[in-house]
C-alpha atoms as a PDB file:
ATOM      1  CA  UNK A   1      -5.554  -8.304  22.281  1.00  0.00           C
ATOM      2  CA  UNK A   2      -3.470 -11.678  22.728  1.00  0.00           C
ATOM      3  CA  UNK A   3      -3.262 -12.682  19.580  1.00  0.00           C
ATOM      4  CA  UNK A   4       0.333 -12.213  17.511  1.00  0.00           C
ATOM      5  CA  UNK A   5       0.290 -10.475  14.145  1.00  0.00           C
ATOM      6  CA  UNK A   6       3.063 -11.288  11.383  1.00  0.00           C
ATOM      7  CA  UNK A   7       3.360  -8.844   8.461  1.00  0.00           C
ATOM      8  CA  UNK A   8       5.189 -10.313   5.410  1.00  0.00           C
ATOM      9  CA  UNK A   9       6.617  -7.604   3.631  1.00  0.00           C
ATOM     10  CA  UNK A  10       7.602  -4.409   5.206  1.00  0.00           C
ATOM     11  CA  UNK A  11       7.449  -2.225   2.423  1.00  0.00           C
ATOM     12  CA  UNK A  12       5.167   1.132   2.643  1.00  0.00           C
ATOM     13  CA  UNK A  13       2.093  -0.608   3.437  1.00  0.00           C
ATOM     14  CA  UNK A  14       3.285  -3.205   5.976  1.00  0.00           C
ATOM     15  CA  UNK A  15       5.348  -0.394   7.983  1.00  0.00           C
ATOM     16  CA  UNK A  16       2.061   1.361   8.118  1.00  0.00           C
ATOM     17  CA  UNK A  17      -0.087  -1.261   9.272  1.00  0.00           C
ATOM     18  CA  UNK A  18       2.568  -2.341  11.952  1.00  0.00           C
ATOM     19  CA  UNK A  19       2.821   1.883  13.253  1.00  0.00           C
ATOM     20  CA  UNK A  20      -0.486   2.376  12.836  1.00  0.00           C
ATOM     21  CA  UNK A  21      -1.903  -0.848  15.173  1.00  0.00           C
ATOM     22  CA  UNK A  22       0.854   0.462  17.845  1.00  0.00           C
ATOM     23  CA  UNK A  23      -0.119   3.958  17.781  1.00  0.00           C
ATOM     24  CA  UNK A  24      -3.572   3.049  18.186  1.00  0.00           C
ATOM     25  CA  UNK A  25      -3.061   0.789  21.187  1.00  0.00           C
ATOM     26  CA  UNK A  26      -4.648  -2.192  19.381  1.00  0.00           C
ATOM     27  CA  UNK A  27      -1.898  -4.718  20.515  1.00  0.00           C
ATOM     28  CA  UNK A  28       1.098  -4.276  22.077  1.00  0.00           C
ATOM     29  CA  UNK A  29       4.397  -3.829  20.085  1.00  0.00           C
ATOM     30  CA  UNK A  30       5.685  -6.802  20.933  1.00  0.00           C
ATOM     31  CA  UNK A  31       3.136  -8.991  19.395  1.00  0.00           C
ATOM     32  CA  UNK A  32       3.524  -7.558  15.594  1.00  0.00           C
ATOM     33  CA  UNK A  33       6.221  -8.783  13.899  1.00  0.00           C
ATOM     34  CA  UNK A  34       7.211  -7.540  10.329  1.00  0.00           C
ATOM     35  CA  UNK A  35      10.106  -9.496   8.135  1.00  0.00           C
ATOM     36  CA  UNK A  36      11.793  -7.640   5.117  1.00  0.00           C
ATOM     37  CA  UNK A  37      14.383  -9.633   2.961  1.00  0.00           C
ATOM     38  CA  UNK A  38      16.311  -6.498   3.826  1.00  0.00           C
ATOM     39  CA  UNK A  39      15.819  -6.219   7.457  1.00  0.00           C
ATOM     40  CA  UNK A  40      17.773  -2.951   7.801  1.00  0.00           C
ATOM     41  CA  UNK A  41      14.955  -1.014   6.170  1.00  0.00           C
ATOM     42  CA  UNK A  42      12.562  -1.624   9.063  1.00  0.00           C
ATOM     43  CA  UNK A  43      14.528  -1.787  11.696  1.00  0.00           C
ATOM     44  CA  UNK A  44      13.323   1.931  12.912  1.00  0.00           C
ATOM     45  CA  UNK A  45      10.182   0.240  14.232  1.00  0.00           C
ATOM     46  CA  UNK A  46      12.132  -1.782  16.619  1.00  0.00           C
ATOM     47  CA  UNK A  47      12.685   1.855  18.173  1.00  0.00           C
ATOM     48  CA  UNK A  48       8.727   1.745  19.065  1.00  0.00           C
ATOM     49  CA  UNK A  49       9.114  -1.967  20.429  1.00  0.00           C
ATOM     50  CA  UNK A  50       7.903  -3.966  16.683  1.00  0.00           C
ATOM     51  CA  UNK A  51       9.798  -6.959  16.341  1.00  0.00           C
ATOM     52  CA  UNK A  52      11.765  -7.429  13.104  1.00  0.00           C
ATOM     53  CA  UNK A  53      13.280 -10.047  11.102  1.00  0.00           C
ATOM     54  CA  UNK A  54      13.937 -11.950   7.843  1.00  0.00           C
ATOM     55  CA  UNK A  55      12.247 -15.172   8.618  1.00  0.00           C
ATOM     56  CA  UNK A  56       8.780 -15.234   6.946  1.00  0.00           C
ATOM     57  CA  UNK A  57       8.316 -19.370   7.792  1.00  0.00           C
ATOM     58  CA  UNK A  58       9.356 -17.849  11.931  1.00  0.00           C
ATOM     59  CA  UNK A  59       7.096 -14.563  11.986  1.00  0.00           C
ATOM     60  CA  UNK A  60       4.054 -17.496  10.722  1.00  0.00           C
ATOM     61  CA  UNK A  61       4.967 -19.685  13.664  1.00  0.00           C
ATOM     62  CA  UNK A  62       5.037 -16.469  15.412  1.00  0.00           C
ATOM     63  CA  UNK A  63       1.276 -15.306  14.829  1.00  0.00           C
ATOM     64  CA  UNK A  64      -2.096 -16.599  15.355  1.00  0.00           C
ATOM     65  CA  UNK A  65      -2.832 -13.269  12.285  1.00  0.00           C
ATOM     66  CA  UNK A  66      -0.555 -13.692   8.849  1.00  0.00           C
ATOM     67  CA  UNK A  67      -0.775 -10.376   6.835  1.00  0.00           C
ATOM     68  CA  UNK A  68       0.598 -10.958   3.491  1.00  0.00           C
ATOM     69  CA  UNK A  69       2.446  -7.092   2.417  1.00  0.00           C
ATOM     70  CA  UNK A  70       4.445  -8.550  -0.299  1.00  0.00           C
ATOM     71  CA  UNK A  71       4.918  -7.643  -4.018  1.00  0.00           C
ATOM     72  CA  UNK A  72       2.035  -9.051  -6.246  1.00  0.00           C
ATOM     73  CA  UNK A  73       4.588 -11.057  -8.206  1.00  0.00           C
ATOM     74  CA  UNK A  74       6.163 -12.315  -4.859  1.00  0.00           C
ATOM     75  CA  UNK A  75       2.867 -13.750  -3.630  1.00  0.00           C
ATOM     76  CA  UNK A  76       2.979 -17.335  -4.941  1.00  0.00           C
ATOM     77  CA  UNK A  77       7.081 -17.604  -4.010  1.00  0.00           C
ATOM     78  CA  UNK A  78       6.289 -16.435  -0.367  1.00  0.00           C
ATOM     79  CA  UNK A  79       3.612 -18.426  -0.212  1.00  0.00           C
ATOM     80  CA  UNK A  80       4.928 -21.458  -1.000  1.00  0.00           C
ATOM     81  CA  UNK A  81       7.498 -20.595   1.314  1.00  0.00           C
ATOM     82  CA  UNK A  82       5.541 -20.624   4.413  1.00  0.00           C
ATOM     83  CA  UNK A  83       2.843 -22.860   3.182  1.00  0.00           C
ATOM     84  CA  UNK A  84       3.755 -25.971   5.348  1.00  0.00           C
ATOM     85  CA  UNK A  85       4.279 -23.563   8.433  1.00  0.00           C
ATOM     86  CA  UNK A  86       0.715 -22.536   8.372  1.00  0.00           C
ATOM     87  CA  UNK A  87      -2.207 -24.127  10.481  1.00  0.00           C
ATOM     88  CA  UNK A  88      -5.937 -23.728   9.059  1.00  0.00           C
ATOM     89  CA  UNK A  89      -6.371 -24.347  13.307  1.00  0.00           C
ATOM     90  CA  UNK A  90      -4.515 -21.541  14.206  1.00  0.00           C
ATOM     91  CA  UNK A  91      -3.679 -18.918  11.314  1.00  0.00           C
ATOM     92  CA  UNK A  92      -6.223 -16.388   9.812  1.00  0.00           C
ATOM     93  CA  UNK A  93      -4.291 -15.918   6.282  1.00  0.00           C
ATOM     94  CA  UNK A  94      -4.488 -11.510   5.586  1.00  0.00           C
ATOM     95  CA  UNK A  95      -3.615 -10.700   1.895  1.00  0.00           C
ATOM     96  CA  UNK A  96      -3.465  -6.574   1.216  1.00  0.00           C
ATOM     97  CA  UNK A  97      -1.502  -7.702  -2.244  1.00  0.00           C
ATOM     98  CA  UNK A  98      -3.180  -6.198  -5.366  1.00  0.00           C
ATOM     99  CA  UNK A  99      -5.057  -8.431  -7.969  1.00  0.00           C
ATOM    100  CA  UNK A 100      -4.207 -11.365  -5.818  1.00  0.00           C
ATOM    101  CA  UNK A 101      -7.388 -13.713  -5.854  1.00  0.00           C
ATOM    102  CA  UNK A 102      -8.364 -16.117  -2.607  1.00  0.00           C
ATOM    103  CA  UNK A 103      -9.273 -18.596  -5.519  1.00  0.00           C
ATOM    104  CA  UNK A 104      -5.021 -18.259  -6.703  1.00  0.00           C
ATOM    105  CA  UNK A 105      -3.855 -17.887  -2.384  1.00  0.00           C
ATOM    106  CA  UNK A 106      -5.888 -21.399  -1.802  1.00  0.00           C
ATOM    107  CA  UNK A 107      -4.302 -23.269  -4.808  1.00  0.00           C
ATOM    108  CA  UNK A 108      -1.402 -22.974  -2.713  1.00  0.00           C
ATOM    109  CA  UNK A 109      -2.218 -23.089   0.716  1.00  0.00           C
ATOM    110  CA  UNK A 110      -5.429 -24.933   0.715  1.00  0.00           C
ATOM    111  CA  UNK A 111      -8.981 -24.553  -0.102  1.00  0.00           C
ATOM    112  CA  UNK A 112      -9.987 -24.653   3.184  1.00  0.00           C
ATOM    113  CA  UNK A 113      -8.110 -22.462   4.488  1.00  0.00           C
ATOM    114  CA  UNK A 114      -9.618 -19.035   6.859  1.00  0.00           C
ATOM    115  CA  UNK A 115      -8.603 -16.079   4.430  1.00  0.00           C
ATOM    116  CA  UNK A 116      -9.158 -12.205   3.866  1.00  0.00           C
ATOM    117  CA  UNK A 117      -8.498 -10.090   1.263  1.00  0.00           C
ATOM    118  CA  UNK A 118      -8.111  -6.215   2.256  1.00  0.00           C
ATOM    119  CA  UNK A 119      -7.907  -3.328   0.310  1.00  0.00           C
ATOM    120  CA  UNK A 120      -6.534  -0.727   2.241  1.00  0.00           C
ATOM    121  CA  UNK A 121      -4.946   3.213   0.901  1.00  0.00           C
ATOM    122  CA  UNK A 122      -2.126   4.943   1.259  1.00  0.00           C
ATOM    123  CA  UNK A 123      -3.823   6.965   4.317  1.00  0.00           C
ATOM    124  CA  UNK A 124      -3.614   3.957   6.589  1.00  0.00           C
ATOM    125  CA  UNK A 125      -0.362   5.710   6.852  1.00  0.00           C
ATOM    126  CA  UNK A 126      -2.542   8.311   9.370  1.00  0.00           C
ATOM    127  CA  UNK A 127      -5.020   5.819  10.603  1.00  0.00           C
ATOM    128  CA  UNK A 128      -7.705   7.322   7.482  1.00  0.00           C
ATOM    129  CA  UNK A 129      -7.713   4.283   5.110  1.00  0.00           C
ATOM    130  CA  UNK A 130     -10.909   3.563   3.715  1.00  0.00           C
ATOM    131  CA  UNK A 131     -10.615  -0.429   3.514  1.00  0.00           C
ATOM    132  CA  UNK A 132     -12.752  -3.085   1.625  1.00  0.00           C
ATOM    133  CA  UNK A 133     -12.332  -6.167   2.640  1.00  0.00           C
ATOM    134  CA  UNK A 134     -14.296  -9.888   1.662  1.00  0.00           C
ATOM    135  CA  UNK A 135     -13.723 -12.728   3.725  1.00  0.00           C
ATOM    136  CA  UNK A 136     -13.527 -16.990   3.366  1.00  0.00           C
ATOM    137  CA  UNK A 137     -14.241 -19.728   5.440  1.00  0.00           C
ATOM    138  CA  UNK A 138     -13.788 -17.260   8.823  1.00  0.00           C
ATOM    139  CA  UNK A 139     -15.886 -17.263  11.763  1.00  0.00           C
ATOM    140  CA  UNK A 140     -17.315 -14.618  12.997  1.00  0.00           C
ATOM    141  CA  UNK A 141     -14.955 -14.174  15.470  1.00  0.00           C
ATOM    142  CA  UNK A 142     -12.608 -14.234  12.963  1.00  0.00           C
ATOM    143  CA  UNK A 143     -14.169 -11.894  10.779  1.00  0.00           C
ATOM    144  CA  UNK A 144     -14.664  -9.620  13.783  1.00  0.00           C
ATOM    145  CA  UNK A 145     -11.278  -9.416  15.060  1.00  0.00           C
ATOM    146  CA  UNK A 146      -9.905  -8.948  11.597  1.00  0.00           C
ATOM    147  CA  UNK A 147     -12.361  -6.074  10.900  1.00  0.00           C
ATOM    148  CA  UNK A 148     -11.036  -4.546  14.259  1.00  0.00           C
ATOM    149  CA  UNK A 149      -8.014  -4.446  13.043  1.00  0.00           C
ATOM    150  CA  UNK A 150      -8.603  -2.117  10.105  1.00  0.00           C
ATOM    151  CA  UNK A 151     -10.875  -0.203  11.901  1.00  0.00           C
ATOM    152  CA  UNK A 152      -7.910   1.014  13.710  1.00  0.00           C
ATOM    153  CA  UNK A 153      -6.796   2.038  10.724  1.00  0.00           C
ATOM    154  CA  UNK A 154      -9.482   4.010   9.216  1.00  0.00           C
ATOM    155  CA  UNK A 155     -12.856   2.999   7.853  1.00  0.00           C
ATOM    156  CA  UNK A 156     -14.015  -0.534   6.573  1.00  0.00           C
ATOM    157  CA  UNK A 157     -16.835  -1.922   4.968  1.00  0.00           C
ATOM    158  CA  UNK A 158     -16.944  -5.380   3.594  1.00  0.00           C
ATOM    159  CA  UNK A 159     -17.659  -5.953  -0.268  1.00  0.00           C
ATOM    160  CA  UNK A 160     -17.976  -9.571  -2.107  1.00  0.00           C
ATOM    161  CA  UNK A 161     -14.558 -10.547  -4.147  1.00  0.00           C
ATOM    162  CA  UNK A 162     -16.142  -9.610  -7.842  1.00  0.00           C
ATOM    163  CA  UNK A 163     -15.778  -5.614  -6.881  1.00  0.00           C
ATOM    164  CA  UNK A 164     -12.079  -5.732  -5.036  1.00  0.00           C
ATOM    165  CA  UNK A 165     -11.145  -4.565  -8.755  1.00  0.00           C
ATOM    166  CA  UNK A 166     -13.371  -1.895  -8.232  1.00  0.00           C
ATOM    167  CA  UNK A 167     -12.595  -1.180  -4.399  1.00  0.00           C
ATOM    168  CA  UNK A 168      -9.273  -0.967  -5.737  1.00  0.00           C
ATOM    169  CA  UNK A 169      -9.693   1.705  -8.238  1.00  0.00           C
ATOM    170  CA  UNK A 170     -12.360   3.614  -6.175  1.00  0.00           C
ATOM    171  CA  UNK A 171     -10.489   3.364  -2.434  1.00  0.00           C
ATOM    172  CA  UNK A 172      -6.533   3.121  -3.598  1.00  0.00           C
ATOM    173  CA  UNK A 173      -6.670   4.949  -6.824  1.00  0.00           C
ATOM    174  CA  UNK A 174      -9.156   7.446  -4.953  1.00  0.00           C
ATOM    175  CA  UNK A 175      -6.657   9.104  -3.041  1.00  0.00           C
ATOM    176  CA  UNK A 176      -4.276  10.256  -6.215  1.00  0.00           C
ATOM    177  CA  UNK A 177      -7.561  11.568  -7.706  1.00  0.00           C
ATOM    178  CA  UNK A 178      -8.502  13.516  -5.191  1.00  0.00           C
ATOM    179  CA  UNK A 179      -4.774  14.837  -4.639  1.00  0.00           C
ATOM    180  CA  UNK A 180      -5.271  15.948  -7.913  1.00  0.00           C
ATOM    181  CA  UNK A 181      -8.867  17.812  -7.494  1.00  0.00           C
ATOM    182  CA  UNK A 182      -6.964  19.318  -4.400  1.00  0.00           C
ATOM    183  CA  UNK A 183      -3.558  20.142  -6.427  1.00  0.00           C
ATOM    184  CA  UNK A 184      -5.889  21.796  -9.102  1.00  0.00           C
ATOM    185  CA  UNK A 185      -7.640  23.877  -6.576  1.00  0.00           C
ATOM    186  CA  UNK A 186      -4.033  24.811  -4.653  1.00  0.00           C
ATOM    187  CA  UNK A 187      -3.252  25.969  -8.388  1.00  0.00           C
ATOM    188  CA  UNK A 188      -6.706  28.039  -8.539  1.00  0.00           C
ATOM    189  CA  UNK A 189      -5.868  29.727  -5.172  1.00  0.00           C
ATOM    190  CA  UNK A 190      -2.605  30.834  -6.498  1.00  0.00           C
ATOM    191  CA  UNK A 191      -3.843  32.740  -9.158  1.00  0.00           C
ATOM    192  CA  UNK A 192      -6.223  34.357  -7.369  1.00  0.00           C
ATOM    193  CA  UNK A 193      -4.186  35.934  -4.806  1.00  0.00           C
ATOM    194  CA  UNK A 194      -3.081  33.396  -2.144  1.00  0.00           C
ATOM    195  CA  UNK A 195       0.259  32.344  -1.755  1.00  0.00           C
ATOM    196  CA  UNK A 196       1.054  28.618  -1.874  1.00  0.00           C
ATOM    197  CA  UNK A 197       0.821  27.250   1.834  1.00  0.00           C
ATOM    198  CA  UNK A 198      -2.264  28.843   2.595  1.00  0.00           C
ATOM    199  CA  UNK A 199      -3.899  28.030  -0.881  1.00  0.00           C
ATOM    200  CA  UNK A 200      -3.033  24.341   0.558  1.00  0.00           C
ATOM    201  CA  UNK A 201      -4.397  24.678   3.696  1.00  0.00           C
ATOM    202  CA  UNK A 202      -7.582  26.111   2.870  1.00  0.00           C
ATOM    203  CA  UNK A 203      -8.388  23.543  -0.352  1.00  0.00           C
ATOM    204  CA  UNK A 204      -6.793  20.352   2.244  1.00  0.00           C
ATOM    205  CA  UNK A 205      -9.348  21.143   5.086  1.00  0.00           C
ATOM    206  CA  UNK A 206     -12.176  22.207   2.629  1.00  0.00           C
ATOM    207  CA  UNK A 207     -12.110  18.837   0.789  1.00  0.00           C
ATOM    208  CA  UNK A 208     -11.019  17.562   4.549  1.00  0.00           C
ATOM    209  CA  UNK A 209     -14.753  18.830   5.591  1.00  0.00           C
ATOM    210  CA  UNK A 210     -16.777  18.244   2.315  1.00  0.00           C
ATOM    211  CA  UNK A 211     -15.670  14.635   3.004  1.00  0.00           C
ATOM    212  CA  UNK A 212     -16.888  14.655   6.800  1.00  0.00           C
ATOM    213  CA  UNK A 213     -20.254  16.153   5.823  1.00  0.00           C
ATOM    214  CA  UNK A 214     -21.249  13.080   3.673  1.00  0.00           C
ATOM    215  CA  UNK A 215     -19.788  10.497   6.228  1.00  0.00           C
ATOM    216  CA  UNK A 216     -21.200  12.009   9.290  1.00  0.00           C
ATOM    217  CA  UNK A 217     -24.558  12.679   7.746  1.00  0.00           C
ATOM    218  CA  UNK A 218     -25.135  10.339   5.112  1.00  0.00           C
ATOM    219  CA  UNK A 219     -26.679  12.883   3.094  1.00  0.00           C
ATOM    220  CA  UNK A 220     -25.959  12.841  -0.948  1.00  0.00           C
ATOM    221  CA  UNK A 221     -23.632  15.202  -2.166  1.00  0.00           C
ATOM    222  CA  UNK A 222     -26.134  17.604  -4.005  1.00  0.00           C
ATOM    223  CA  UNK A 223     -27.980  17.892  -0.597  1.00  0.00           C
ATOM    224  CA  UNK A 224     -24.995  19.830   0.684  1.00  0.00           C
ATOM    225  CA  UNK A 225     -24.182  21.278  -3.006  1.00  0.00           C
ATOM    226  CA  UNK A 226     -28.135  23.054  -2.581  1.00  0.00           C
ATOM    227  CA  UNK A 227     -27.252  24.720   0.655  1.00  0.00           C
ATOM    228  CA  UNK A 228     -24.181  26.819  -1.175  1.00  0.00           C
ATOM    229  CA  UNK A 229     -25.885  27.364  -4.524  1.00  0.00           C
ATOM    230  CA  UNK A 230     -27.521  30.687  -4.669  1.00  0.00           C
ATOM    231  CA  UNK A 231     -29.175  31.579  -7.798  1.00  0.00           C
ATOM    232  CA  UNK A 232     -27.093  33.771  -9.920  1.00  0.00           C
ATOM    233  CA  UNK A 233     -24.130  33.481  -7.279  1.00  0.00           C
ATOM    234  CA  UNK A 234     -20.293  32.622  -7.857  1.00  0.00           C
ATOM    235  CA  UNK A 235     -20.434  28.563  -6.669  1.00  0.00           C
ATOM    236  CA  UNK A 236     -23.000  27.818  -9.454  1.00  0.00           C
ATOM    237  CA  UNK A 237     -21.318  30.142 -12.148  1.00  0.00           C
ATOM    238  CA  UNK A 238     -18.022  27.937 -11.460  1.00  0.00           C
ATOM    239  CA  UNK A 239     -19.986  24.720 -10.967  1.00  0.00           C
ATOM    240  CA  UNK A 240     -21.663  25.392 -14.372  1.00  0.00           C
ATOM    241  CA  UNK A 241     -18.341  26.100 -16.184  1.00  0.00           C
ATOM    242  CA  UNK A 242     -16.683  22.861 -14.937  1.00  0.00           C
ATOM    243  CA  UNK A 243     -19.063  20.565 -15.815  1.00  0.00           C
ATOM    244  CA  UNK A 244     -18.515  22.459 -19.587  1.00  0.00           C
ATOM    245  CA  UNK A 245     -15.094  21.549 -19.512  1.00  0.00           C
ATOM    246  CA  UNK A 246     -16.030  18.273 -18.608  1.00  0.00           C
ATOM    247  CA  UNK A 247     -15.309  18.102 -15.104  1.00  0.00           C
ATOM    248  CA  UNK A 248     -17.396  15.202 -13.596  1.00  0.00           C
ATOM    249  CA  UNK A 249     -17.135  13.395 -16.709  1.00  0.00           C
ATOM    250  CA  UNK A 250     -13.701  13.389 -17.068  1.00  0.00           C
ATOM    251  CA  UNK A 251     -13.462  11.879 -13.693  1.00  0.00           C
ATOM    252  CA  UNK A 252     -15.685   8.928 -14.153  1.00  0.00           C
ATOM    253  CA  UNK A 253     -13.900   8.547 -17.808  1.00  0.00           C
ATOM    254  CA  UNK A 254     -11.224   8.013 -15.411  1.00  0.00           C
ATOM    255  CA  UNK A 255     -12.507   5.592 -13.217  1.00  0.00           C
ATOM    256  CA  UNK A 256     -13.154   3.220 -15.389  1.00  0.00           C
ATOM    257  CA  UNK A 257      -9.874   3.914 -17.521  1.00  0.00           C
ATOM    258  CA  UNK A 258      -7.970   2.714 -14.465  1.00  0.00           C
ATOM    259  CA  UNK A 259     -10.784  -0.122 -13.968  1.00  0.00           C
ATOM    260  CA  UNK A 260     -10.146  -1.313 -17.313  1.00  0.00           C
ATOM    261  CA  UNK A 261      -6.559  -1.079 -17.390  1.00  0.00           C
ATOM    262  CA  UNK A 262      -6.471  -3.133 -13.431  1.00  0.00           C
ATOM    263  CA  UNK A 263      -9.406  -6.194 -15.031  1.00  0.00           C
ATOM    264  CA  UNK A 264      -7.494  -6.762 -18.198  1.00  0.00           C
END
């Protein structure tokens, strides 16, 4: 790819968008550019050949792709910052900020203005986010090459603006719920004989391939539940007792605890 990608904001996320598109062999180093306000906390990725710096209004005259990475209550600072450096012509305008609305991004920069909203998770880290992204005013080139690039980064679907609350609770808070259903089951294998590391290899990969099942066949969970159910065996018996304590309903309870909490 020819086109040059500035990331505003190299905290977590923007490092890991920047490493990730490298290590993927998306684009070349030398075309991502990521600016910090503290530029000696990214300058590690100049050691794989990302350019650095600590001028946002230069990294947008820099790229043809602006990926806003920034704090939510940074957003309207930065982007009046850079506002009269960006080209509706020539910039696609990226926001991965939380609760960030392309309504509130083109009061500032312009209504007409080619803009994304993404919702990655913290496993873009390892090229495994599962991103939801909704689009305005791109092309479908645009929309294309913008989908590409979080492809390279894990899984994307695109969703209309009204559920990026949602994506957010079910794709970013996802992954500390399910670090939790795996913690819990680490904490099961421990008292039933195993010793730590292996308890957290065995429950990693078994929610690892649980998760593969559904993705690669599209089949709903209970399909693949069926197949290890026997009747009067120890999977149901367990099943049984955790939806007793609540299990499943305890989790959606806290779905829409965090939904409620993110909309208001």
């Amino acid at each position: 790819m020819n086109k040059k990608i500035a990331i505003i904001g190299g905290g977590n996320l923007g490092k890991a968008i920047a490493e990730g598109l490298v290590k993927s062999g998306f684009t070349l180093p030398g075309h991502i550019l990521v600016t910090r306000r503290n530029i000696g906390n990214i300058r590690h990725l100049e050691d794989i050949g990302i350019l650095v710096g600590n001028d946002n209004e230069e990294a947008v005259g820099f790229a043809d792709l602006v990926i806003m990475a920034v704090k939510p209550f940074q957003m309207a600072e930065v982007l009046t910052q850079i506002r009269s450096t960006l080209d509706p012509a020539r910039h696609i305008l990226c926001s991965v900020v939380t609760g960030i609305s392309l309504s509130a991004m083109g009061d500032i920069v312009g209504k007409d203005f080619p803009m994304v909203r993404a919702m990655p998770n913290t496993a873009i880290a390892i090229q495994e986010s599962m991103t939801c992204i909704c689009p305005s005013l791109l092309n479908e080139e645009q929309l294309s090459y913008v989908e590409d690039i979080f492809s390279q980064l894990g899984r994307v679907v695109r969703i209309d603006e009204k559920l990026m609350d949602a994506a957010t609770v079910l794709g970013a808070c996802g992954i500390a719920y399910a670090l939790r259903f795996i913690r819990a089951n680490i904490q099961g294998g421990i008292e039933i004989g195993f010793d730590a590391a292996t308890a957290t290899l065995i429950a990693a990969q078994t929610v690892k391939g649980a998760a593969q099942l559904l993705i690669q066949t599209g089949r709903h969970p209970e399909q693949e539940i069926d197949k290890v159910t026997t009747p009067k065996g120890c999977t149901i018996a367990g099943l049984n007792e955790m939806e007793h304590q609540g299990f499943s309903s305890s989790l959606i309870k806290g779905i829409a605890a965090s939904f409620q909490k993110l909309s208001h």
